[in-house]
Protein backbone atom coordinates (compact mmCIF):
# COMPACT_ATOMS: atom_id res chain seq x y z
CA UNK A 1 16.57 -95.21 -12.07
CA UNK A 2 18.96 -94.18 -14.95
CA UNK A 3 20.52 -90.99 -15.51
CA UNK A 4 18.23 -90.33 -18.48
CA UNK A 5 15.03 -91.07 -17.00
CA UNK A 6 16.01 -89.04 -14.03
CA UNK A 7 16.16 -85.64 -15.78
CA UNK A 8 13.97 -86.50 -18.86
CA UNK A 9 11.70 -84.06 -17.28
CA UNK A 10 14.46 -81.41 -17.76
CA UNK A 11 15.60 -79.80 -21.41
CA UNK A 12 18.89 -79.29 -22.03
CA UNK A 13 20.16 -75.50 -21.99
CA UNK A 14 23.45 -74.60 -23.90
CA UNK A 15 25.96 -72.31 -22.47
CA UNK A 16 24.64 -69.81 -25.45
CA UNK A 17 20.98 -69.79 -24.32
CA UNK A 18 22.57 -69.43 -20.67
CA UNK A 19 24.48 -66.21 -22.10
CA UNK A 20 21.80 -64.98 -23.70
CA UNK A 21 19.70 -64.91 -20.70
CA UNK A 22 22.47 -63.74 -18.74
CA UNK A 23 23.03 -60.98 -21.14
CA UNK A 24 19.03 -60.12 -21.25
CA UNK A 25 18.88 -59.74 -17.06
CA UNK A 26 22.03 -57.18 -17.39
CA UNK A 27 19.64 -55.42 -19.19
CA UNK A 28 22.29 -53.46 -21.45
CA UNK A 29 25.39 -53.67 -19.27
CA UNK A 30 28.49 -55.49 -20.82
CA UNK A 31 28.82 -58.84 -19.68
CA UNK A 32 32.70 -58.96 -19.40
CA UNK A 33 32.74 -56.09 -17.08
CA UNK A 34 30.31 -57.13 -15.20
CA UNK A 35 30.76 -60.64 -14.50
CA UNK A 36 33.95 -61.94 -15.65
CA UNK A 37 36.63 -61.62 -13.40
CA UNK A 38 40.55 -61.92 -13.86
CA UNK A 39 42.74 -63.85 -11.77
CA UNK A 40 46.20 -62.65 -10.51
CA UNK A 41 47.61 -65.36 -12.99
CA UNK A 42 45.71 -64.21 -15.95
CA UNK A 43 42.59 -66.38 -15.82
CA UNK A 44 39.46 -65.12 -16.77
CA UNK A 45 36.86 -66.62 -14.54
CA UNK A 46 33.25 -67.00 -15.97
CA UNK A 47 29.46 -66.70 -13.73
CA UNK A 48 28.02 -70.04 -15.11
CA UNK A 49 30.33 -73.15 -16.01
CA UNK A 50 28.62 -76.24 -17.99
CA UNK A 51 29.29 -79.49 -19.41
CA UNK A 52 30.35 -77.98 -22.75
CA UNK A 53 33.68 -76.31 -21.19
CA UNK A 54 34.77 -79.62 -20.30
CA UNK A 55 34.40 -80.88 -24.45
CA UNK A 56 37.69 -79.34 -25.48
CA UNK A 57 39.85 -80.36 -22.63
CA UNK A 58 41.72 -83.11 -22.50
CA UNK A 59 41.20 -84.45 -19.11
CA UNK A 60 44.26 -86.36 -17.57
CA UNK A 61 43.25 -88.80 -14.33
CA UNK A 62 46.36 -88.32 -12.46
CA UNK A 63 45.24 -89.28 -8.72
CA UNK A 64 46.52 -90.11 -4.80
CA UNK A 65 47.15 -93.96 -4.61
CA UNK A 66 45.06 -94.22 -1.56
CA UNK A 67 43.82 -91.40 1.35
CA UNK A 68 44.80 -88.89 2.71
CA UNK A 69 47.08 -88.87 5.71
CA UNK A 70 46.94 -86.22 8.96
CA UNK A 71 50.59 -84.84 9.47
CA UNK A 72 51.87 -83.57 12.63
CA UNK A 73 55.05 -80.89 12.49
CA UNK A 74 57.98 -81.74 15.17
CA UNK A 75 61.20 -79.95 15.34
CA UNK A 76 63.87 -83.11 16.68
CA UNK A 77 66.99 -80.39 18.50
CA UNK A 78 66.50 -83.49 21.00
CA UNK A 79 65.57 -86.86 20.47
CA UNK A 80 64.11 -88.21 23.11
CA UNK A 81 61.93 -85.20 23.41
CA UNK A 82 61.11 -85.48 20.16
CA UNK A 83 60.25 -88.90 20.14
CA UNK A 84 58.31 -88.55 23.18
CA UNK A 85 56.26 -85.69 21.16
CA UNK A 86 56.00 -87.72 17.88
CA UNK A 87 54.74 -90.43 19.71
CA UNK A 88 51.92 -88.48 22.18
CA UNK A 89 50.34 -87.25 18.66
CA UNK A 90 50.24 -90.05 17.16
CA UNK A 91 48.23 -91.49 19.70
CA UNK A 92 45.91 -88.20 19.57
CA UNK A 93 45.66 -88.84 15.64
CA UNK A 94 48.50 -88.11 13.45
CA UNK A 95 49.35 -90.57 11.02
CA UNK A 96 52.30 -89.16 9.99
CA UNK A 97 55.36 -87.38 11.49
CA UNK A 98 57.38 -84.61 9.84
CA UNK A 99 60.78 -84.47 11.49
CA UNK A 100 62.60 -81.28 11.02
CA UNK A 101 66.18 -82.25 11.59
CA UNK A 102 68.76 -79.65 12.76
CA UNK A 103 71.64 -81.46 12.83
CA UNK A 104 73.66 -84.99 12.35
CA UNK A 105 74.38 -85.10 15.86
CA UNK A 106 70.88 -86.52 16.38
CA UNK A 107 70.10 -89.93 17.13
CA UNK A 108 68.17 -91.52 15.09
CA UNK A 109 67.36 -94.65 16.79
CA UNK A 110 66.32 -92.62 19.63
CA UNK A 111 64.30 -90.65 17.75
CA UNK A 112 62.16 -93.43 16.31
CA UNK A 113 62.05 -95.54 18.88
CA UNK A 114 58.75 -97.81 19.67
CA UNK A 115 56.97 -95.53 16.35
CA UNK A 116 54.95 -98.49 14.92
CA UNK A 117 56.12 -97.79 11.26
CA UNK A 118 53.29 -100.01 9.66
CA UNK A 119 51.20 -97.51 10.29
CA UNK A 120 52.77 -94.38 11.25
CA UNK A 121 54.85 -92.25 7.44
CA UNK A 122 58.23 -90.17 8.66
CA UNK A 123 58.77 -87.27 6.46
CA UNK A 124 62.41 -85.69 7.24
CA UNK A 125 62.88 -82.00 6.42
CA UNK A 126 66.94 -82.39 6.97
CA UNK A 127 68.74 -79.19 7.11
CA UNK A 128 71.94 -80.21 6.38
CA UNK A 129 73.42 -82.84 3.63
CA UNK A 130 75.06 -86.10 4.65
CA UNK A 131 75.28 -89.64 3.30
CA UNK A 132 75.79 -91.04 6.78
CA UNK A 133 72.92 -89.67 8.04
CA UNK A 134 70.32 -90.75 5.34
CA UNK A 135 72.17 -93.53 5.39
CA UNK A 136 71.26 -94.59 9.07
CA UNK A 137 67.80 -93.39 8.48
CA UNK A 138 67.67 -96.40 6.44
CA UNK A 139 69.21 -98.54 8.70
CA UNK A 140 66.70 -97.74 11.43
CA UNK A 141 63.66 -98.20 9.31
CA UNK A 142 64.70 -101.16 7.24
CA UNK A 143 62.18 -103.31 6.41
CA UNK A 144 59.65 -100.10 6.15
CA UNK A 145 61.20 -97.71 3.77
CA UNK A 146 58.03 -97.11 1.88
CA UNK A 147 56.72 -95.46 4.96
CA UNK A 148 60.35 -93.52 5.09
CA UNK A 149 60.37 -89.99 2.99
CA UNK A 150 64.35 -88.64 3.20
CA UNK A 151 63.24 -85.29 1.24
CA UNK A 152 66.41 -84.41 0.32
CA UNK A 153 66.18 -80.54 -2.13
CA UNK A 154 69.59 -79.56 -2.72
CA UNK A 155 68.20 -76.82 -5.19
CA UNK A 156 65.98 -75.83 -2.15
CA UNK A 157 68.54 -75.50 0.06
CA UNK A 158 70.09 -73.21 -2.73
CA UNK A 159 66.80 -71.11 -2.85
CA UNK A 160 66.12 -70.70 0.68
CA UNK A 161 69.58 -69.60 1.79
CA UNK A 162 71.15 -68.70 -1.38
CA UNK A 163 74.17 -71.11 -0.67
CA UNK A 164 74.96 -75.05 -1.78
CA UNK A 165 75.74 -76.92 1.50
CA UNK A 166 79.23 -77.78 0.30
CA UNK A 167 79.49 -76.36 -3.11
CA UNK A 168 77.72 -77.61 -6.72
CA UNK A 169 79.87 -80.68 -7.54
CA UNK A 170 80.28 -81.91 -3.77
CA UNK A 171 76.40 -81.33 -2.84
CA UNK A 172 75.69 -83.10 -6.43
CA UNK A 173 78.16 -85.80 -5.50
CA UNK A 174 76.50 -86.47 -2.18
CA UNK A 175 73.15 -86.81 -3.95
CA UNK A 176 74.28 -89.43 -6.45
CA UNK A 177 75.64 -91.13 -3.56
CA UNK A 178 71.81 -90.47 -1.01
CA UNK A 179 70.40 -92.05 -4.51
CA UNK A 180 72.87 -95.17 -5.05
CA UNK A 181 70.92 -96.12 -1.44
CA UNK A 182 68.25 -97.54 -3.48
CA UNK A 183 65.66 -95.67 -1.42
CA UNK A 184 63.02 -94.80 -4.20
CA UNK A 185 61.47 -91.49 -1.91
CA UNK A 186 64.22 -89.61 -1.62
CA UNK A 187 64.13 -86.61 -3.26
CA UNK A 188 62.17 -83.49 -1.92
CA UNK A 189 61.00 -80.26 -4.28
CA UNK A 190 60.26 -77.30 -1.99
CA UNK A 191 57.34 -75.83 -3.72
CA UNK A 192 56.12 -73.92 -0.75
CA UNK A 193 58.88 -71.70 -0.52
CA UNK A 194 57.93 -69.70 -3.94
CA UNK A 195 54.51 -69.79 -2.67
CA UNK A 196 55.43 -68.24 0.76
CA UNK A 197 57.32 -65.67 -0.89
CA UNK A 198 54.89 -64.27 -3.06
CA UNK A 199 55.42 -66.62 -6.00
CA UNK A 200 51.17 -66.79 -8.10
CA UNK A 201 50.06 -70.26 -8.68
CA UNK A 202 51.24 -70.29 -12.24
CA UNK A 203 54.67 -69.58 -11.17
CA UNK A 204 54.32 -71.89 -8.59
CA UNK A 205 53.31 -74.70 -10.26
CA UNK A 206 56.38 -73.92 -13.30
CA UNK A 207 58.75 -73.66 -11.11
CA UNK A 208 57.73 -77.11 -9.54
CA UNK A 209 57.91 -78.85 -12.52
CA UNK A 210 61.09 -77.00 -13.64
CA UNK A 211 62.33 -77.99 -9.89
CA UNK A 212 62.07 -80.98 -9.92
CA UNK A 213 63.17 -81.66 -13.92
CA UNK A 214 66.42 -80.18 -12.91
CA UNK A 215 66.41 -83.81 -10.63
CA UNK A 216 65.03 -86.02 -13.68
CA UNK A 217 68.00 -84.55 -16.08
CA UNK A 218 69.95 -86.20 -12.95
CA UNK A 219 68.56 -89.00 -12.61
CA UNK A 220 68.31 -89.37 -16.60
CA UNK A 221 72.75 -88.39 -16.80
CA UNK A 222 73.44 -90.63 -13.75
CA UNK A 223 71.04 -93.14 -12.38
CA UNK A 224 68.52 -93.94 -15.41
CA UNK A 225 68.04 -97.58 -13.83
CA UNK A 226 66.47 -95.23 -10.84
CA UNK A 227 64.26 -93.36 -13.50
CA UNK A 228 61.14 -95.82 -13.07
CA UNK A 229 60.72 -96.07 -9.26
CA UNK A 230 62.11 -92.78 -7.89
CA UNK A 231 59.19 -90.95 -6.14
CA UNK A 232 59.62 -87.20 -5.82
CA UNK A 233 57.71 -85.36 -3.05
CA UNK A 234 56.14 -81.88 -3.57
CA UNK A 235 55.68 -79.83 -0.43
CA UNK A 236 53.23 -77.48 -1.44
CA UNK A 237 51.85 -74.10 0.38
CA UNK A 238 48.08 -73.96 -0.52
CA UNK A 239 46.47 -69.89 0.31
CA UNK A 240 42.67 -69.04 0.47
CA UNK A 241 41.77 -69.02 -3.32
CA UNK A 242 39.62 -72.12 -2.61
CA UNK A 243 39.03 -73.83 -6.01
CA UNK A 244 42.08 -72.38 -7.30
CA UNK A 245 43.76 -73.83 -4.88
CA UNK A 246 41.93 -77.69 -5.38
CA UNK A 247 42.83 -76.85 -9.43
CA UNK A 248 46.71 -75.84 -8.45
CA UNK A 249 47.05 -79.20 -6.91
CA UNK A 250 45.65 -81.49 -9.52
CA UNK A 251 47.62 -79.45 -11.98
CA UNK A 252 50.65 -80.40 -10.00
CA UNK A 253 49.85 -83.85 -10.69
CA UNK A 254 49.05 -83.64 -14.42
CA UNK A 255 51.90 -81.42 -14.80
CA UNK A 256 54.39 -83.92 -13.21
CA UNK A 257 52.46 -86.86 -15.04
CA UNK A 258 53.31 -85.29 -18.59
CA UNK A 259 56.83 -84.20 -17.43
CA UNK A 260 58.08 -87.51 -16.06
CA UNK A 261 56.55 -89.73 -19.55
CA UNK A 262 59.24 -87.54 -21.31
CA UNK A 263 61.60 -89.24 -19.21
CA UNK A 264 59.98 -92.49 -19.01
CA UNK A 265 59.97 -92.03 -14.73
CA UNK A 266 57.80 -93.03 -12.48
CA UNK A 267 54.35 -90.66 -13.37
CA UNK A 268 52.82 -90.74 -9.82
CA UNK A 269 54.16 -88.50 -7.50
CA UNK A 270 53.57 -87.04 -3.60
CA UNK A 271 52.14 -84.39 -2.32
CA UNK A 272 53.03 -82.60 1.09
CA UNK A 273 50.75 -79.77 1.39
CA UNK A 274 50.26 -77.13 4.16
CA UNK A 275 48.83 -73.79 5.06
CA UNK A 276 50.44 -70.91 3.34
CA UNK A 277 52.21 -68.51 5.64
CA UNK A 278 50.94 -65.41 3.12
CA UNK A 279 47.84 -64.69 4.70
CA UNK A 280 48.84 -65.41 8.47
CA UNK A 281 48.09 -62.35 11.03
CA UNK A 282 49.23 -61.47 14.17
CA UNK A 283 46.48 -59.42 15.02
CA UNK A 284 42.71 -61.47 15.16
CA UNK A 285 45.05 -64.44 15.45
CA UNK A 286 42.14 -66.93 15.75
CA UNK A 287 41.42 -65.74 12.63
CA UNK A 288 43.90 -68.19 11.42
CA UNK A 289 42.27 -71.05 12.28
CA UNK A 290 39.38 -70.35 9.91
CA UNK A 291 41.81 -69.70 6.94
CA UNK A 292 44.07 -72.80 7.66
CA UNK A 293 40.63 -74.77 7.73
CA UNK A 294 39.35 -73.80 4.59
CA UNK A 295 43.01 -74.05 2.69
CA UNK A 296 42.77 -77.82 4.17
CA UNK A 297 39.93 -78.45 2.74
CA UNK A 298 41.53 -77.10 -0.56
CA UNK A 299 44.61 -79.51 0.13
CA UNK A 300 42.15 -82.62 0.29
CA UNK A 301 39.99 -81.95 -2.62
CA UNK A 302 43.15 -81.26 -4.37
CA UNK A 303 44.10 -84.59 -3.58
CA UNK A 304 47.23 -84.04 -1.36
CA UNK A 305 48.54 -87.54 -0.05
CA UNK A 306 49.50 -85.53 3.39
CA UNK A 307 48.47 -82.45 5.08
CA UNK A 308 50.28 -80.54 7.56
CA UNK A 309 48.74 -77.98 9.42
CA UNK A 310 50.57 -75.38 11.22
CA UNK A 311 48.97 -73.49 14.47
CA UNK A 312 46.80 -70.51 14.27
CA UNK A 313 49.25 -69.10 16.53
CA UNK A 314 52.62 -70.53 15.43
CA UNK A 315 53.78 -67.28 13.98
CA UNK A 316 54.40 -65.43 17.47
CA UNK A 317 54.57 -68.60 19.91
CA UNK A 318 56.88 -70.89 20.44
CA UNK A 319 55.51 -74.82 19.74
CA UNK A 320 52.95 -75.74 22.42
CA UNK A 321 50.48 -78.43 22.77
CA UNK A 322 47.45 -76.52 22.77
CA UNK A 323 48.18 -74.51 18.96
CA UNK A 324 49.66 -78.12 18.00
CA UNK A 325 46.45 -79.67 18.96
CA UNK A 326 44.40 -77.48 17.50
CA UNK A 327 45.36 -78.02 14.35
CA UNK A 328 45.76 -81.42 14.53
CA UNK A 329 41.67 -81.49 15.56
CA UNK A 330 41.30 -79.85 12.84
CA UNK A 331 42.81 -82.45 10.38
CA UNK A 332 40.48 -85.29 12.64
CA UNK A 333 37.39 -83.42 12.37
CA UNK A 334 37.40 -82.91 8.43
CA UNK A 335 38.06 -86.65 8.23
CA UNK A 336 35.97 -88.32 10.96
CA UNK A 337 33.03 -85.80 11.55
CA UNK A 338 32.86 -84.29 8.27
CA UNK A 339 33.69 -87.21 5.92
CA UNK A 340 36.65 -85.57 4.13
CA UNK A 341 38.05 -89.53 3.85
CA UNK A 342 34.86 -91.34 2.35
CA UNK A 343 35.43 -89.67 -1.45
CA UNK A 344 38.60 -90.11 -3.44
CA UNK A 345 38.78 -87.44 -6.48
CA UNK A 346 35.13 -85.44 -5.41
CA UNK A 347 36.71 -82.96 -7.89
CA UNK A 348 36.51 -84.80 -11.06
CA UNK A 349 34.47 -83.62 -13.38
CA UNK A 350 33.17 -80.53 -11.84
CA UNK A 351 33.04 -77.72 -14.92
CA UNK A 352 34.24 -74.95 -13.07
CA UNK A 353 37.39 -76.73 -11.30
CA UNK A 354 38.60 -78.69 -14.69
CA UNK A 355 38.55 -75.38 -16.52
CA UNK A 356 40.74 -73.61 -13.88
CA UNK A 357 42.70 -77.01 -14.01
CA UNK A 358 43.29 -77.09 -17.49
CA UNK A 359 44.12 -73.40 -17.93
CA UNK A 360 46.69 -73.59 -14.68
CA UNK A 361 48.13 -76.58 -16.43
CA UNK A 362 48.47 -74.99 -19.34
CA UNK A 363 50.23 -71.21 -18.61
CA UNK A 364 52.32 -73.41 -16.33
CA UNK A 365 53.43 -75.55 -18.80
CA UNK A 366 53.97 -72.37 -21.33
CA UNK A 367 56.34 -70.57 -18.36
CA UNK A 368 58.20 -73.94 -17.88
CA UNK A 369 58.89 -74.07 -21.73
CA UNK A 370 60.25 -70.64 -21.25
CA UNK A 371 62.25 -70.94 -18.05
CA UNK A 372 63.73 -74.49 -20.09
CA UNK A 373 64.51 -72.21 -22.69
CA UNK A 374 66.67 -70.01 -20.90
CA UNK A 375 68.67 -72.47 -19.34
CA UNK A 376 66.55 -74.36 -17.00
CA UNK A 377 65.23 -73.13 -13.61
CA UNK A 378 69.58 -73.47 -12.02
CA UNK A 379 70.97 -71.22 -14.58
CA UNK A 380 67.90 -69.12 -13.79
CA UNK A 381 67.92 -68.81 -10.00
CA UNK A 382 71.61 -67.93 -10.49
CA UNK A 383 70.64 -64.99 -13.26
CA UNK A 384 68.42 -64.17 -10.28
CA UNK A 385 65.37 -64.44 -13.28
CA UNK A 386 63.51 -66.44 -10.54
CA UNK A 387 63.80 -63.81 -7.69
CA UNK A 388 62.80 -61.26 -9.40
CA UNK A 389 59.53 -62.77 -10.98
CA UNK A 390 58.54 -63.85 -7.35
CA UNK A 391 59.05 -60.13 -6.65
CA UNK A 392 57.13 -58.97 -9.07
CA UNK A 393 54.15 -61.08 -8.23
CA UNK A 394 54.73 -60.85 -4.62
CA UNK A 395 54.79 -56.69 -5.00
CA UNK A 396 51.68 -57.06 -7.07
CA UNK A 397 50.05 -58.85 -4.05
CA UNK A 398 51.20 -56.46 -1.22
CA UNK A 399 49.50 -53.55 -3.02
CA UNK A 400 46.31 -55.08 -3.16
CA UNK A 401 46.45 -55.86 0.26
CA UNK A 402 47.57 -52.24 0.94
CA UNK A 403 44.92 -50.49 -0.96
CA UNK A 404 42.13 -52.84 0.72
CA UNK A 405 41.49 -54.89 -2.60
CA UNK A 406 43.14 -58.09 -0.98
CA UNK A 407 41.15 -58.05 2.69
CA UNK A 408 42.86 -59.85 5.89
CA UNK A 409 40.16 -59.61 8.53
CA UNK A 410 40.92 -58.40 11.54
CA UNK A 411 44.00 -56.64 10.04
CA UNK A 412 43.57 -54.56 7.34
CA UNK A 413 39.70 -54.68 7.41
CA UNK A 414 37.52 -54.93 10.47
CA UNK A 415 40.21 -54.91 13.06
CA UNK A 416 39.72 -54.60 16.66
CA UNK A 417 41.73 -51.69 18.84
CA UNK A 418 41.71 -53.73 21.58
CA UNK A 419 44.00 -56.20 20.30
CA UNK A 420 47.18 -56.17 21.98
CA UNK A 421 49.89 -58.08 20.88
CA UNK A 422 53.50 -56.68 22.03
CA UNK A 423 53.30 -58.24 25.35
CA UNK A 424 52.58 -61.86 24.39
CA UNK A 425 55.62 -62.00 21.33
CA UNK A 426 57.34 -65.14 21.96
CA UNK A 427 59.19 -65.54 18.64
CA UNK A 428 60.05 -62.35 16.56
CA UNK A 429 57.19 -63.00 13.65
CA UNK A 430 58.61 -60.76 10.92
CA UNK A 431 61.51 -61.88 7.96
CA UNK A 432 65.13 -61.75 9.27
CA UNK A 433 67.95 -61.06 6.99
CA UNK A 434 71.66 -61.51 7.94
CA UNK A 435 73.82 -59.67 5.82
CA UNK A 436 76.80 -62.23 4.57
CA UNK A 437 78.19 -63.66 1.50
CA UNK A 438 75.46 -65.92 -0.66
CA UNK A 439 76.35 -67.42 -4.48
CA UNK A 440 72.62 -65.98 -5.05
CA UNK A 441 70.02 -64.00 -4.12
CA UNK A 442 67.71 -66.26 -1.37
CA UNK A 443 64.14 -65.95 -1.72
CA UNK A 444 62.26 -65.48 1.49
CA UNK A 445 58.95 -66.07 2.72
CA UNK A 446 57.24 -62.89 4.19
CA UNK A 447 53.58 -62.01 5.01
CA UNK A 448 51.55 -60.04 3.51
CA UNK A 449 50.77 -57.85 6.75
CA UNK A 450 54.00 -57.15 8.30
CA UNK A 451 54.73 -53.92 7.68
CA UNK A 452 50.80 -52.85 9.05
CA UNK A 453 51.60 -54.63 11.93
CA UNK A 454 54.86 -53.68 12.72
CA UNK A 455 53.30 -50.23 12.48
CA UNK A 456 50.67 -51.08 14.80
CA UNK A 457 52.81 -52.66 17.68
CA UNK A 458 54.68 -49.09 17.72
CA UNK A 459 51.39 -47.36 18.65
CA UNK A 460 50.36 -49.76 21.34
């Protein structure tokens, strides 16, 4: 049966005669008020969404090559213990391994050892620069590098800790040199920091692109003959907005698209995306399981090529195999019992999602103009412009949550006395700050309920 013949039966209702109805059930009271909401990023958000929204969009299909994959999180201060974790989960399900990487010291061949590579990615979080070491990442995994994802952010480094590694020429230097590798995933844009720290999705998603052009103008100055197959990957912190969330992602992707014709790069680009720390609690901690579920979900419809879920607990715990597989389970059942894996791009199309899409993309696209205009996102970290729009936001956020507008159940709404968490602290879950000399302000991640739980633990 044909799409016509199926709903011949049905007339066709424009989005007027829908607002006029709307308006007639209100029965006198102002539609705007009533049912049009405002997002933190400026986005009006409408009741009823239909297919004459979509007529004045320009739709980009920007898309994951193929599915997604489920990530498991290791931190490798040993190698063999490492290995022998990396290698237990992938036999429970993970398909891909993100190595955080303390130090040069480590053995790489050690770490990777019997990891079948033809089926298994390795994303490295490195947290520290060196040629050599990249370099005998390569040499370990020759023959596989398009499974191999080096991640190297020097700007993120510069973010996070407010520092270069070396300094700007000699961290520059040693990415020219990571680059003249000829490994075409090497470069890493540590989106989820800004999110984690308070950053809304429009900022967010302009500072990604403005991230990572800082890398293009590199690549375009240095190594233009890398231009056309140098992949960047986007580690992305998705919160609990749900279909904002699916439309921050796929903005990400149009975004990037657009950015990289200007250059004539590579368009396609990845997409590392995991739980935001934002809305993590310590009290109701189980709680976190249901939020890191639904911003999963987000992640997949958004059509993130990996997603790494952290533990419902991993804010006060040290790593342990029950929180680890936990949210590893949750990764297999939204792909085997819930058939997250059977429908590439189930958001295309959808009125309400491409609107949000299109209007993310496109007060994104207006901050990155601005940010380019006043010197491009380095010049503006260092002018401290960056940290204190983050601020802003993130300020803007924390009252909400404090005068109940933003709910966090279990903490600030609906939270149980009987909780009792001072006794089971493993790791201190708040932000530390060492006072010492930094080039620039960092930015740092912080939840959005510290303060009412620091409050709380002094009353238990």
């Amino acid at each position: 049966m044909s799409k016509s013949e199926l709903f011949s039966d049905f007339q066709e209702i424009s989005s007027k005669a829908w607002k006029q109805k709307i308006q007639y059930e209100l029965q006198g009271e102002d539609y705007n008020d009533k049912l049009v909401w405002e997002s933190p990023e400026g986005i009006k958000v409408k009741p009823f969404y239909n297919s004459e929204d979509l007529k004045a969009l320009d739709i980009s299909e920007l898309h994951r090559e193929n599915g997604w994959n489920i990530a498991q999180g290791i931190y490798a201060g040993n190698a063999k213990m490492a290995n022998k974790k990396a290698s237990d989960a992938i036999i429970r399900g993970a398909e891909c391994i993100y190595f955080t990487i303390p130090s040069t010291e480590l053995n790489i061949h050690e770490l990777l050892n019997e990891i079948d590579l033809d089926k298994t990615c390795i994303h490295f979080n490195l947290q520290f620069l060196s040629y050599d070491f990249v370099k005998s990442i390569l040499a370990a995994t020759k023959n596989h590098h398009q499974k191999v994802f080096t991640n190297v952010d020097i700007i993120g480094h510069l973010a996070r800790n407010g520092n270069w590694q070396y300094n700007l020429d000699k961290d520059h230097k040693l990415l020219g040199e990571i680059i003249n590798l000829n490994h075409d995933q090497t470069l890493g844009v540590d989106v989820a920091l800004y999110g984690n720290a308070g950053a809304n999705m429009v900022q967010q998603l302009a500072y990604a692109l403005s991230h990572a052009n800082e890398y293009l103008n590199h690549l375009n100055d240095h190594h233009k003959d890398k231009l056309k197959s140098a992949v960047i990957t986007f580690k992305v912190s998705v919160g609990s907005n749900y279909f904002f969330e699916i439309a921050k992602l796929r903005a990400l992707r149009v975004l990037f698209g657009t950015l990289a014709r200007e250059y004539g790069a590579l368009e396609h680009c990845r997409i590392i995306a995991t739980p935001t720390l934002r809305n993590k609690t310590l009290y109701d901690y189980n709680t976190n399981m249901l939020r890191t579920t639904t911003e999963c979900m987000s992640a997949i419809l958004g059509e993130a090529d990996t997603i790494l879920n952290t533990p419902y607990d991993a804010i006060y715990h040290k790593d342990n195999e029950f929180g680890e597989r936990m949210a590893r389970n949750q990764l297999l059942i939204l792909k085997n019992e819930s058939y997250f894996d059977k429908v590439n791009n189930a958001a295309d199309g959808a009125y309400y999602i491409e609107s949000v899409t299109h209007q993310l993309s496109s007060k994104a696209l207006e901050l990155f103009k601005q940010i380019e205009v006043g010197g491009g996102f380095l010049v503006q970290l260092k002018e401290h412009l960056i940290q204190k729009k983050i601020k802003e936001s993130a300020t803007k956020e924390q009252e909400s949550f404090n005068s109940l507008d933003k709910i966090l159940v279990g903490t600030n709404k609906y939270a149980s006395r009987l909780d009792k968490m001072k006794d089971d602290l493993e790791i201190y879950p708040f932000v530390k700050t060492n006072t010492r000399k930094t080039l620039i302000e960092p930015i740092f991640e912080k939840r959005l309920s510290e303060e009412w739980e620091q409050e709380r633990l002094k009353t238990e």
